[in-house]
Protein backbone atom coordinates (compact mmCIF):
# COMPACT_ATOMS: atom_id res chain seq x y z
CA UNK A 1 0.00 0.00 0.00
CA UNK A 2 1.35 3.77 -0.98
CA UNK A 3 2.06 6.11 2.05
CA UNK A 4 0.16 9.14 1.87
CA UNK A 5 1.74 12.26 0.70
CA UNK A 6 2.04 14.55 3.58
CA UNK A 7 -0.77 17.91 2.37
CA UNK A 8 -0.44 21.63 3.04
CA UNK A 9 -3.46 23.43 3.39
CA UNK A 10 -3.28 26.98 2.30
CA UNK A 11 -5.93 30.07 2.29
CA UNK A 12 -5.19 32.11 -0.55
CA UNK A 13 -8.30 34.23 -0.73
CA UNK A 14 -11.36 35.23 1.71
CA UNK A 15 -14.56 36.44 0.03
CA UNK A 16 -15.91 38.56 2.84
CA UNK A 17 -15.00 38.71 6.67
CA UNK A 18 -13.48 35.39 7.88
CA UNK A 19 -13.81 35.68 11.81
CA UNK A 20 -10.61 32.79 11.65
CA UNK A 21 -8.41 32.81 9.04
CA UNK A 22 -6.17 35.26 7.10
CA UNK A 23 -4.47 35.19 3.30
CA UNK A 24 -1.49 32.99 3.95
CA UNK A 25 -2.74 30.79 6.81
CA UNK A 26 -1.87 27.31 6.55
CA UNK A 27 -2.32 23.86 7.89
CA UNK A 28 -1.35 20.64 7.19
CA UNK A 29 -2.34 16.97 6.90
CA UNK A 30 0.49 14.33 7.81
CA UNK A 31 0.52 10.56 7.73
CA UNK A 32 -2.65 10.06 6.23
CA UNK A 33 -4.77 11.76 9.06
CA UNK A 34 -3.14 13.77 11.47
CA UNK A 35 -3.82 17.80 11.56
CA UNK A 36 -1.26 19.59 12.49
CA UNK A 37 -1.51 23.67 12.77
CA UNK A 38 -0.26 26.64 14.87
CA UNK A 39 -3.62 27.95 15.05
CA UNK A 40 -7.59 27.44 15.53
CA UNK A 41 -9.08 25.98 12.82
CA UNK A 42 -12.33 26.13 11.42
CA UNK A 43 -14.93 23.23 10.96
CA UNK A 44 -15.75 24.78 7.59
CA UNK A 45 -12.41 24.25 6.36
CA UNK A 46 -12.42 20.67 7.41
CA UNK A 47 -15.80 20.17 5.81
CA UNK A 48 -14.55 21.60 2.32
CA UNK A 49 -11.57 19.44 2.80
CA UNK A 50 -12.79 16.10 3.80
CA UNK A 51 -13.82 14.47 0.58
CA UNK A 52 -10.73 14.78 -1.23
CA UNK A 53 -8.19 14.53 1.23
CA UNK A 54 -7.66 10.87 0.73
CA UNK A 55 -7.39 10.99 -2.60
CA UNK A 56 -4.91 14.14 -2.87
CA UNK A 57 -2.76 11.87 -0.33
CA UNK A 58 -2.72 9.44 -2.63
CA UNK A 59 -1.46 11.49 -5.84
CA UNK A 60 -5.02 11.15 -7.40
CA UNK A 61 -4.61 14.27 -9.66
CA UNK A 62 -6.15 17.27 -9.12
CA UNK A 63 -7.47 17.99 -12.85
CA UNK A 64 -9.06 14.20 -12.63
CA UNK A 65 -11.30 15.55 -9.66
CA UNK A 66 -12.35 18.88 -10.91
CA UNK A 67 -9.96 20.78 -8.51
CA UNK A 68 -7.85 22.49 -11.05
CA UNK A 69 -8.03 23.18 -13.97
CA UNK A 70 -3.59 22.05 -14.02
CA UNK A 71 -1.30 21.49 -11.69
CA UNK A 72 -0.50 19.25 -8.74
CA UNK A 73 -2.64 21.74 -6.30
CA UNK A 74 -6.13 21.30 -5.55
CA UNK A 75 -8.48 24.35 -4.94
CA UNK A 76 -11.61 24.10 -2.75
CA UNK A 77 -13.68 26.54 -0.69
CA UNK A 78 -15.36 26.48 2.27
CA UNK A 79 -19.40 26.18 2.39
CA UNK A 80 -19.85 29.74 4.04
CA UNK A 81 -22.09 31.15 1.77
CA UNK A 82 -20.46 35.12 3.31
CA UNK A 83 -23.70 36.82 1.51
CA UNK A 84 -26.33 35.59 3.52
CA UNK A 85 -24.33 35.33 6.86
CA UNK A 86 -21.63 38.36 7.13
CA UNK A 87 -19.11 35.89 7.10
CA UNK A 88 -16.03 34.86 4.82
CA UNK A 89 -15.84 32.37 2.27
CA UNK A 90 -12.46 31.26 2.30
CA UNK A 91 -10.67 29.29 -0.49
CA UNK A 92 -7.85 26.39 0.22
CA UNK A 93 -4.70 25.45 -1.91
CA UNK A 94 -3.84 21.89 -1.48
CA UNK A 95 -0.83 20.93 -2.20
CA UNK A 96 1.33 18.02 -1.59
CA UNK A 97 4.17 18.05 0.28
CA UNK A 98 7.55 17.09 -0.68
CA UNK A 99 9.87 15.10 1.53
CA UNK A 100 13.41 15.69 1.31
């Protein structure tokens, strides 16, 4: 069975006022399952996250799951809908990360 690639989670634009995250932020995703960040995360982020996450891990390409349009980084966004609630929507770069 193929490890997992290690992922880093990335915001790299907020439509609207994201009470959490900021332009740069970033998490991560290591061995498979383990989160690892420096700061609070939010559920949405997790939500927007966890279908894909598995197969990103596993070098299922991006373009293959309507992520990207090219590239080895996935794009996703969280389900805050910031025009109805005063909130952010906040898109995610996922890339993998290189050992080494």
């Amino acid at each position: 069975m193929q490890k997992p690639a290690d992922l880093r989670i990335e915001v790299v634009t907020i439509k609207g006022n994201c009470p959490v995250y900021r332009e740069g932020d970033a998490f991560s995703i290591i061995e498979g399952f383990k989160l690892v960040a420096e700061k609070p995360l939010c559920l949405h982020a997790l939500a927007a996250l966890l279908p894909y996450y598995v197969a990103l891990s596993r070098s299922v390409p991006p373009v293959s799951l309507g992520l990207a349009r090219e590239g080895e980084s996935a794009f996703v966004q969280c389900p805050d809908p910031c025009e109805w609630t005063g909130g952010g929507t906040v898109v995610f770069k996922i890339t993998p990360a290189r050992s080494g």
